[in-house]
C-alpha atoms as a PDB file:
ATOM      1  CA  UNK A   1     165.004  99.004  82.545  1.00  0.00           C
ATOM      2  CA  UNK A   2     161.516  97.802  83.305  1.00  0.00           C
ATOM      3  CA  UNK A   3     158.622 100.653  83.833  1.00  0.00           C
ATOM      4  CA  UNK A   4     155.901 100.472  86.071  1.00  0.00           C
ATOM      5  CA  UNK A   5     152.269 100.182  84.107  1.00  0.00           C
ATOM      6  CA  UNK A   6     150.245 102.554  84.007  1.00  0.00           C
ATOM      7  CA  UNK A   7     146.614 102.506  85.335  1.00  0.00           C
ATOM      8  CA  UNK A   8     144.713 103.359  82.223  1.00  0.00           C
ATOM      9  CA  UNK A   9     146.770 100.180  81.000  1.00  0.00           C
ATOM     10  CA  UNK A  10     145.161  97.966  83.182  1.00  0.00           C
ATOM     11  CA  UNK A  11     142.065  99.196  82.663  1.00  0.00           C
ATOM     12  CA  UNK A  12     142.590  99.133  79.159  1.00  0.00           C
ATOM     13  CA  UNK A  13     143.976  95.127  79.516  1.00  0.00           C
ATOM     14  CA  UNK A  14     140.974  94.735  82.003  1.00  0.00           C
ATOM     15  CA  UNK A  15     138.250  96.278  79.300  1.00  0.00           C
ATOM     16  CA  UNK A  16     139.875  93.737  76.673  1.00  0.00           C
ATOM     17  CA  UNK A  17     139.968  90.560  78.704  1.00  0.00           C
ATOM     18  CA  UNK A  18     136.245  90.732  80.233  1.00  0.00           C
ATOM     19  CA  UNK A  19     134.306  92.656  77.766  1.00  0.00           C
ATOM     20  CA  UNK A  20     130.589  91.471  79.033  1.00  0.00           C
ATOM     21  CA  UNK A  21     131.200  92.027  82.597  1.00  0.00           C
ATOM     22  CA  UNK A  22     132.391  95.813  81.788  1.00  0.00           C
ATOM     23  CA  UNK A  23     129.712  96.042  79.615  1.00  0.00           C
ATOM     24  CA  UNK A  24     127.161  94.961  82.188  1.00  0.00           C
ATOM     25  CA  UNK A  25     128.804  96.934  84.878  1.00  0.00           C
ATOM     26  CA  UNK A  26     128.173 100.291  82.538  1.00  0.00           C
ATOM     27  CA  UNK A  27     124.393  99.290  81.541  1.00  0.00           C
ATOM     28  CA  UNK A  28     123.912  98.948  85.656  1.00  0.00           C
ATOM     29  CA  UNK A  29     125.188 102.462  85.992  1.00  0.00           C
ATOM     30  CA  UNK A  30     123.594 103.797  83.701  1.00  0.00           C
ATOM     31  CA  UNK A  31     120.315 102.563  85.130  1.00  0.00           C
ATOM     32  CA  UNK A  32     120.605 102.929  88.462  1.00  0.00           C
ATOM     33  CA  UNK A  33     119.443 107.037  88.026  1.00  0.00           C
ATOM     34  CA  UNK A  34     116.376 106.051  86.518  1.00  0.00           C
ATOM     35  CA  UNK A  35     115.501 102.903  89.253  1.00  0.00           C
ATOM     36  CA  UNK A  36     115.986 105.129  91.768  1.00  0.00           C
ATOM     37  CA  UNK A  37     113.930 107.756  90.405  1.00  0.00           C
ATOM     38  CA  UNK A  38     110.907 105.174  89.447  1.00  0.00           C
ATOM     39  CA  UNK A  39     111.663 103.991  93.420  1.00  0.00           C
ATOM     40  CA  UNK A  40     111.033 107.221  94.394  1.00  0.00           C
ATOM     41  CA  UNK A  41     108.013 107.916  92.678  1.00  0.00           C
ATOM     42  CA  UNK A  42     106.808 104.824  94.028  1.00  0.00           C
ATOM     43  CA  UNK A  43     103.783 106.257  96.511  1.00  0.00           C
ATOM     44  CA  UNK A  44     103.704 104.118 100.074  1.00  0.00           C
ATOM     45  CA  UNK A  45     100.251 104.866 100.248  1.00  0.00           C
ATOM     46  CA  UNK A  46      97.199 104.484  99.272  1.00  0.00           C
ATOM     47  CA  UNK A  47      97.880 100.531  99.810  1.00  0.00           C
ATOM     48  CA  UNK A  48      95.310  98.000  98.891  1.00  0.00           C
ATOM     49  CA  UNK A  49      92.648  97.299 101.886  1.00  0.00           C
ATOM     50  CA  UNK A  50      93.688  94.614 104.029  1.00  0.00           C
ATOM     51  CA  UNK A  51      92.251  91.077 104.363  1.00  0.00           C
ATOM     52  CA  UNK A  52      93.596  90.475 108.031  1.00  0.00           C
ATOM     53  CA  UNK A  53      94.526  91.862 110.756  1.00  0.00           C
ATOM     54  CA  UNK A  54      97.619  90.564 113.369  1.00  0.00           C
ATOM     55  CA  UNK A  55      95.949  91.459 117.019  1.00  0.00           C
ATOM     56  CA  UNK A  56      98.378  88.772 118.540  1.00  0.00           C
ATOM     57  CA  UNK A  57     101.724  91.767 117.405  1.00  0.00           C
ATOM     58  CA  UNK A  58     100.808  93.353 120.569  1.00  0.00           C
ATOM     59  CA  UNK A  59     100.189  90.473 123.168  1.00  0.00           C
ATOM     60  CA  UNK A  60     104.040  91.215 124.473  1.00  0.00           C
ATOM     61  CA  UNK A  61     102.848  95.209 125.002  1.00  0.00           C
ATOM     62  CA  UNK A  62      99.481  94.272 126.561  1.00  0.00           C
ATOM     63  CA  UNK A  63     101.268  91.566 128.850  1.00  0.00           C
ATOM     64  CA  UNK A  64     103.891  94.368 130.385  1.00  0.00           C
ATOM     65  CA  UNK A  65     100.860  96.404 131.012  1.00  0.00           C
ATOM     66  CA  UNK A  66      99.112  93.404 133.380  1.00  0.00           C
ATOM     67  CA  UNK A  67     102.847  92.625 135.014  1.00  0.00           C
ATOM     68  CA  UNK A  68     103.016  96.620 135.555  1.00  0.00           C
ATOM     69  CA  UNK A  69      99.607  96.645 136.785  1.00  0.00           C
ATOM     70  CA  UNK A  70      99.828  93.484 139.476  1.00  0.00           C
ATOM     71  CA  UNK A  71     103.186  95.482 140.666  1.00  0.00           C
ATOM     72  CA  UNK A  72     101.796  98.668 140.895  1.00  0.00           C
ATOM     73  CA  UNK A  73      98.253  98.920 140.294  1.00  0.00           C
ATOM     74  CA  UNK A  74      96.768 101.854 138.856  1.00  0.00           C
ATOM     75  CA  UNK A  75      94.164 103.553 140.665  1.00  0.00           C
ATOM     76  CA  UNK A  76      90.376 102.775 139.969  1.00  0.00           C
ATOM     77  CA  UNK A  77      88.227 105.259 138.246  1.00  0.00           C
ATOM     78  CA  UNK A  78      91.175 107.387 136.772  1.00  0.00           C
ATOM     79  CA  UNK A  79      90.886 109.707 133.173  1.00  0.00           C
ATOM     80  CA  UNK A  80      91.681 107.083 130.756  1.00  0.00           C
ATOM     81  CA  UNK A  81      93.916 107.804 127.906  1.00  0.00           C
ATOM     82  CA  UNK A  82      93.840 104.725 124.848  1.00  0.00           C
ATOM     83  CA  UNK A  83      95.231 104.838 121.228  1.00  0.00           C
ATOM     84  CA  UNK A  84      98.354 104.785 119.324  1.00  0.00           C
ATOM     85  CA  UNK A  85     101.453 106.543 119.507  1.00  0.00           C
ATOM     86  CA  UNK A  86      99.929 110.094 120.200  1.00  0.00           C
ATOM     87  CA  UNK A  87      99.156 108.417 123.692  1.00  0.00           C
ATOM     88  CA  UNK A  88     102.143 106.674 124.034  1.00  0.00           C
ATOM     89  CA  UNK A  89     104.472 109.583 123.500  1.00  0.00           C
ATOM     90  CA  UNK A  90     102.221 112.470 125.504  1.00  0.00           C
ATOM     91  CA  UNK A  91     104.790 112.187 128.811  1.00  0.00           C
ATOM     92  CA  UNK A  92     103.602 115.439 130.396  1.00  0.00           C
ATOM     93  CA  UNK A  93     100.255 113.822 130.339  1.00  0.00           C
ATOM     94  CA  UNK A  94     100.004 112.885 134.435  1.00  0.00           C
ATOM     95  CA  UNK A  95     101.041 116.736 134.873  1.00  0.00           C
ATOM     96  CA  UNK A  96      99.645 118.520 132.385  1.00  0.00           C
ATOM     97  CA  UNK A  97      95.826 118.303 133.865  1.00  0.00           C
ATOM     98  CA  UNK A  98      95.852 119.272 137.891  1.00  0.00           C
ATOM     99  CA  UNK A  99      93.554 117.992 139.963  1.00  0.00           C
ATOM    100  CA  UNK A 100      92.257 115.223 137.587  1.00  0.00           C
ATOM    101  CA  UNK A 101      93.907 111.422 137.752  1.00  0.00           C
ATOM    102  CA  UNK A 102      94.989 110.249 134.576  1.00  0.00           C
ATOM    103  CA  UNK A 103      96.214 106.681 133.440  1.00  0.00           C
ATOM    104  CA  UNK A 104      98.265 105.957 129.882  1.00  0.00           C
ATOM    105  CA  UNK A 105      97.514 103.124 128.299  1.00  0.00           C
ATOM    106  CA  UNK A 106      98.739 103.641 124.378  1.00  0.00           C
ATOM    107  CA  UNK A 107     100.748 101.516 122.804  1.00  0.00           C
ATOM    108  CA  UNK A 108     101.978 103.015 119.619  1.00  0.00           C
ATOM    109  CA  UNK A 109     101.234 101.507 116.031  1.00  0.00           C
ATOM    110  CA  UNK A 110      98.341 100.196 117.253  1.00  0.00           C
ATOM    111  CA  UNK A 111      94.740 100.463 115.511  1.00  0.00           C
ATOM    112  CA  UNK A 112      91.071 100.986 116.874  1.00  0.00           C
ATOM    113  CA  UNK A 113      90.189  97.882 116.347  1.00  0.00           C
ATOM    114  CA  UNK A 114      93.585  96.576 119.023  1.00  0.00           C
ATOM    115  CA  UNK A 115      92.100  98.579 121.510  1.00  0.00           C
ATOM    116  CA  UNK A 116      88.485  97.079 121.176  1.00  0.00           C
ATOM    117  CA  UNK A 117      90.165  93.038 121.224  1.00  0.00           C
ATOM    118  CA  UNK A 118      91.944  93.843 123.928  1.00  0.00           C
ATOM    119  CA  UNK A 119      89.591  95.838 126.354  1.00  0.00           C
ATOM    120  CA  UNK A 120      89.260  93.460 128.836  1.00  0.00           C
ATOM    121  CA  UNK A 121      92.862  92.849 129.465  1.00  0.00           C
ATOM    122  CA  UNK A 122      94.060  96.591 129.288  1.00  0.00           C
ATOM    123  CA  UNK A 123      90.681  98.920 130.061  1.00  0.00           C
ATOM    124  CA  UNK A 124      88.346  97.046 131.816  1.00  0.00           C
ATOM    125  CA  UNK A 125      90.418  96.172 134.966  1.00  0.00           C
ATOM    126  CA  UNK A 126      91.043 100.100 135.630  1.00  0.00           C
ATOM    127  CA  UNK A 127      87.163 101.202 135.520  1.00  0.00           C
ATOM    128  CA  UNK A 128      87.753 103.980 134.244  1.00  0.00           C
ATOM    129  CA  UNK A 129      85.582 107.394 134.936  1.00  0.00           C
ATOM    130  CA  UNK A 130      86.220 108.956 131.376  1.00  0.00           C
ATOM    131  CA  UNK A 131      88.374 107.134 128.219  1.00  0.00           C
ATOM    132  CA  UNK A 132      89.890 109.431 125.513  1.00  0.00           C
ATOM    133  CA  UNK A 133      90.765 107.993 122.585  1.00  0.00           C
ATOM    134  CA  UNK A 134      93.286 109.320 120.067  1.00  0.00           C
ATOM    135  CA  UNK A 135      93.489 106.882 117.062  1.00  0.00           C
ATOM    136  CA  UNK A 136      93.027 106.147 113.429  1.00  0.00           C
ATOM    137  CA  UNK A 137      95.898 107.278 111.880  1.00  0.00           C
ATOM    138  CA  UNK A 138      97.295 103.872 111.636  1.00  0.00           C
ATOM    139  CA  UNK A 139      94.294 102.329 110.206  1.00  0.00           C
ATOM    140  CA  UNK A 140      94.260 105.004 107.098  1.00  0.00           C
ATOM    141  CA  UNK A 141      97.854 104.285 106.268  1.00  0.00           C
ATOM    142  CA  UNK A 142      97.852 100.602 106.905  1.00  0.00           C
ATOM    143  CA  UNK A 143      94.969 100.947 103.804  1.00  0.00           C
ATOM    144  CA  UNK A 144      91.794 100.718 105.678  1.00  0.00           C
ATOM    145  CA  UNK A 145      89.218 103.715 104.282  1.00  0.00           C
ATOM    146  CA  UNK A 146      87.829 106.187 106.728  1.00  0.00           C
ATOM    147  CA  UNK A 147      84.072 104.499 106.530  1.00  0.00           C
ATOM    148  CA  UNK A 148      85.661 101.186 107.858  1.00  0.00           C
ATOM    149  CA  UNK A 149      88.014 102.631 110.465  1.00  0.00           C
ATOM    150  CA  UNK A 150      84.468 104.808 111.693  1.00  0.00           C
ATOM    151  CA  UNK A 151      83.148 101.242 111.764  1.00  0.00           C
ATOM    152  CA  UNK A 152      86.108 100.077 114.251  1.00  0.00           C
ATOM    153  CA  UNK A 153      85.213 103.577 116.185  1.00  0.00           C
ATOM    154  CA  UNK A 154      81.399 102.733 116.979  1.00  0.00           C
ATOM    155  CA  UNK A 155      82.440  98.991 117.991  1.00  0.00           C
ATOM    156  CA  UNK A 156      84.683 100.461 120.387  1.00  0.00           C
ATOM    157  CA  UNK A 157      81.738 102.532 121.791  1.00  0.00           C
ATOM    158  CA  UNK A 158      79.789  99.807 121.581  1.00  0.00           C
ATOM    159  CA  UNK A 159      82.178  97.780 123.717  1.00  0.00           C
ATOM    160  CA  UNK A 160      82.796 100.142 126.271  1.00  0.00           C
ATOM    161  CA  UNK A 161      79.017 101.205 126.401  1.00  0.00           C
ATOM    162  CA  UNK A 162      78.010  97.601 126.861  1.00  0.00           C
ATOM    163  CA  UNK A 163      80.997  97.322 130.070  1.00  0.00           C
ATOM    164  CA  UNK A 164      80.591 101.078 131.632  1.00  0.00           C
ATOM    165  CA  UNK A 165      76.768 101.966 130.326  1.00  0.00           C
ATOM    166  CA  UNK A 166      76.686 105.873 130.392  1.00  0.00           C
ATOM    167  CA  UNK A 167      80.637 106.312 130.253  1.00  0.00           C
ATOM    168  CA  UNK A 168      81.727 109.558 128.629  1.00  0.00           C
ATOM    169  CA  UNK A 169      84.175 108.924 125.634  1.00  0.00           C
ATOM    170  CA  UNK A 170      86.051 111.462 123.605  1.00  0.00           C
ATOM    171  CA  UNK A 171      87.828 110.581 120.435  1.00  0.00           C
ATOM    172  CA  UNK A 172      90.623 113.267 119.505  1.00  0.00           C
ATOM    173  CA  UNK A 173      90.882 114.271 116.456  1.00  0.00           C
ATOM    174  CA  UNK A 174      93.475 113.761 113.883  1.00  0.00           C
ATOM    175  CA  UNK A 175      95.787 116.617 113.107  1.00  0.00           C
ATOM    176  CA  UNK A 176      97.512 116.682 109.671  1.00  0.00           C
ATOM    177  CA  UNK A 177     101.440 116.027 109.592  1.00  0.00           C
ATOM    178  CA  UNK A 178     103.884 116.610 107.109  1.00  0.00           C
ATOM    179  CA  UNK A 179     104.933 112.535 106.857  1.00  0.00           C
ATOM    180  CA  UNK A 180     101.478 111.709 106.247  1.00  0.00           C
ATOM    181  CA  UNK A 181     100.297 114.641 104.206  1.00  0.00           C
ATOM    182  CA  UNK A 182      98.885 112.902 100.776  1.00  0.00           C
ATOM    183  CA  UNK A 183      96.407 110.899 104.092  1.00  0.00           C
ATOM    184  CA  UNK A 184      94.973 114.597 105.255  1.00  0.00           C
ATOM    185  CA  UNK A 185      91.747 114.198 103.400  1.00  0.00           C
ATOM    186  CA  UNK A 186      91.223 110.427 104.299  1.00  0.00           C
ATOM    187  CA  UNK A 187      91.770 111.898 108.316  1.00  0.00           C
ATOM    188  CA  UNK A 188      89.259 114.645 107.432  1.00  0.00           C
ATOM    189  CA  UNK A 189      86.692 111.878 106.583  1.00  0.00           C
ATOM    190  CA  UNK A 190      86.909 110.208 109.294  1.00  0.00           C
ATOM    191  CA  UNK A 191      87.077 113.275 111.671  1.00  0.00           C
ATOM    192  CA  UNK A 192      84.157 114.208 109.924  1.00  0.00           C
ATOM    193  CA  UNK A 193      82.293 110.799 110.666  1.00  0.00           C
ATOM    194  CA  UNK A 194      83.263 110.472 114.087  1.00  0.00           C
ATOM    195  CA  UNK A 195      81.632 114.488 114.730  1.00  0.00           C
ATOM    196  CA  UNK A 196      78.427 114.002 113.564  1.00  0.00           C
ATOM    197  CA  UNK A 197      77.950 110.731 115.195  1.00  0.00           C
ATOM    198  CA  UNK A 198      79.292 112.196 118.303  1.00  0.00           C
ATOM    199  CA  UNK A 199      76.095 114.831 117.903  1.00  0.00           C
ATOM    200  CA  UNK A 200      73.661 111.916 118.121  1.00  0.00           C
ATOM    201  CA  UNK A 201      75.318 110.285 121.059  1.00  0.00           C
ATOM    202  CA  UNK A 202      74.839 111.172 125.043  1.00  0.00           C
ATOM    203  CA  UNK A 203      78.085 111.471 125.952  1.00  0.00           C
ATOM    204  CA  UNK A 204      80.073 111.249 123.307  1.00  0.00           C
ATOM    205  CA  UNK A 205      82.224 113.865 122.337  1.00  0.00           C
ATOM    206  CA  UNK A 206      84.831 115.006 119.055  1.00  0.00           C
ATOM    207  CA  UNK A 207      87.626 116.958 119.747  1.00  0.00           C
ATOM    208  CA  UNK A 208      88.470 119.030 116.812  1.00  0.00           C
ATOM    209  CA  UNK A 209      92.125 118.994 116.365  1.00  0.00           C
ATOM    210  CA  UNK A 210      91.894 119.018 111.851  1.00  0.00           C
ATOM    211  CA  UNK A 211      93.948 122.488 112.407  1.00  0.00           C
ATOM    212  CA  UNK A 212      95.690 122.056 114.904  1.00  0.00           C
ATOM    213  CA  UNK A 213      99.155 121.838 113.312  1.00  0.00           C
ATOM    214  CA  UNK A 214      98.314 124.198 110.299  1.00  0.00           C
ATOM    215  CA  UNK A 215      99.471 127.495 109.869  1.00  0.00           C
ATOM    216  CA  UNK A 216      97.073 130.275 108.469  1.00  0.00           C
ATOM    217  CA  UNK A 217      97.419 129.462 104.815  1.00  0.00           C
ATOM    218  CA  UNK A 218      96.902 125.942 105.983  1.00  0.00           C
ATOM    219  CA  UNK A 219     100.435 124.152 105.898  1.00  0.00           C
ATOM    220  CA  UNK A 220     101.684 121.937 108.933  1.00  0.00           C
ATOM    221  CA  UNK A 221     103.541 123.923 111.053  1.00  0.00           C
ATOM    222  CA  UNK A 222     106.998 122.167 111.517  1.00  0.00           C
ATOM    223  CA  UNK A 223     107.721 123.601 114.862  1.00  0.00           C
ATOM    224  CA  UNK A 224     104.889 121.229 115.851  1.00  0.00           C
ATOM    225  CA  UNK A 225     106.456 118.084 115.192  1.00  0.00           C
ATOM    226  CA  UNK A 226     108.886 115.991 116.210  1.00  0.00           C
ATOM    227  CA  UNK A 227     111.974 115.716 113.584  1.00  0.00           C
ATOM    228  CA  UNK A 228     110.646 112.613 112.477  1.00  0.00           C
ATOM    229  CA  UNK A 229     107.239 114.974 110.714  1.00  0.00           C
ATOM    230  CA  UNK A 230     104.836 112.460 111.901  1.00  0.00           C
ATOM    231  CA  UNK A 231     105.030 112.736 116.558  1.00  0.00           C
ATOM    232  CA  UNK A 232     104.021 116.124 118.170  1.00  0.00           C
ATOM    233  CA  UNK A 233     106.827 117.963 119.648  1.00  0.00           C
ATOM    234  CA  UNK A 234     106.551 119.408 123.287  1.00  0.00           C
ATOM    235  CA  UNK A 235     104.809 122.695 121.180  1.00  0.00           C
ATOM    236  CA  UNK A 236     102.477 120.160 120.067  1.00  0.00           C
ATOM    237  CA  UNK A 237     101.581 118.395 122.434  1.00  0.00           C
ATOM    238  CA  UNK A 238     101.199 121.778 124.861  1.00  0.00           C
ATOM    239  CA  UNK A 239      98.694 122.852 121.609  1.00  0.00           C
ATOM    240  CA  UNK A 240      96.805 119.229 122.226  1.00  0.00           C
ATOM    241  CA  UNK A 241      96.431 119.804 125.929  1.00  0.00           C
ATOM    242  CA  UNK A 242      94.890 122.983 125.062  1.00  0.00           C
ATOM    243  CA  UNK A 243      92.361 120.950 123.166  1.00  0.00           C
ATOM    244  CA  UNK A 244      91.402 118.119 125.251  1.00  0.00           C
ATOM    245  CA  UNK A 245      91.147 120.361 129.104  1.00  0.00           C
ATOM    246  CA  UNK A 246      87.574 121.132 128.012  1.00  0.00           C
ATOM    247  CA  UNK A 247      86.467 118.121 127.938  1.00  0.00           C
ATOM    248  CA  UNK A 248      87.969 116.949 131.316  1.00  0.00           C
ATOM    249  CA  UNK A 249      85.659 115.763 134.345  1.00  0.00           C
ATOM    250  CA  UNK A 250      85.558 118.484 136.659  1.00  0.00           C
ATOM    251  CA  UNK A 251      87.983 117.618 139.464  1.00  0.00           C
END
């Protein structure tokens, strides 16, 4: 009478027959703790500076804004709000200042310097009364230090100075998250650099928002972010609305 065989058996006959490839199989195990941990420890930033920069990434997003524009065209002279994702995300914005008309035009990921190529196609047309800018973040974790990305800031004036002489412009600050945390004191630099020139400037303003999202002993509030720990949440951006109503045009 025939039995059936037992597992270990076959593992056993299996261990015997292809010694290297079990072999191999338990070196891989045994390693894969210590990849992942060296993985881990890997930091994502700081990354080396940049050489180049791809403007042409956002010629798709700056495209829908012309073909929304020639269907609907924004009003002339409106509040405009530029930057990254900040902007893009802030969907109470059109409600959240009575009296005073407001145009989005963030596209998120996007750097100072995208807004500056692409004035003419996605600020200039609209004429704006006012521009708020909310950006930077990007630039500091795509590897770009503060003093360049302050650099990038000016130019922008420049731009818009040299289009809309006399224009008020208002540059909001960056607020620490918890996703970003280890690029806090990079955001401080440049919050720092973009105050004092502000002081020199007619018309140019800073909004301080460096604690915005910190509790007293100066963590980031989680409340205040979205679940991803890098977007405001509605709390947040209720906080940020707080900030930037002082510095609106009086309707």
């Amino acid at each position: 009478m025939s039995h059936p065989t037992h597992p270990l058996s076959l593992i056993t006959r299996r261990r015997l027959l292809f010694p290297s490839t079990t072999l191999a199989l338990a070196l891989s195990l045994a390693l894969l703790p210590a990849q992942e941990k060296k993985k881990a420890a890997e930091p994502a930033w700081p990354k080396p500076k940049p050489t180049t920069h791809d403007y042409a990434r956002w010629e798709k997003t700056i495209a829908a804004f012309e073909e929304a524009d020639r269907k609907n065209p924004p009003p002339k002279g409106a509040v405009l709000f530029v930057g990254s994702s900040t902007i893009v995300r802030w969907k109470s914005l059109a409600t959240d200042f009575p009296g005073v008309t407001t145009l989005n035009r963030g596209f998120g990921g996007n750097q100072i310097k995208d807004s500056t190529h692409y004035a003419e196609r996605m600020i200039f047309p609209y004429e704006p009364s006012m521009i708020f800018l909310r950006a930077g973040g990007n630039d500091i974790n795509a590897g770009w230090p503060a003093e360049e990305v302050f650099e990038d800031y000016k130019k922008f004036v420049a731009k818009m100075r040299a289009r809309f002489p006399g224009i008020p412009i208002a540059f909001i600050g960056l607020s620490p998250t918890i996703k970003r945390w280890e690029q806090v004191a990079e955001g401080d630099k440049l919050n720092a650099l973009v105050a004092a020139y502000s002081k020199e400037q007619k018309d140019l303003y800073y909004i301080d928002c460096a604690r915005m999202t910190l509790d007293a002993e100066g963590r980031a509030r989680p409340e205040l972010l979205h679940e991803d720990k890098l977007h405001l949440s509605e709390a947040g951006y209720r906080l940020l609305a707080e900030a930037v109503r002082p510095y609106l045009p009086k309707p």
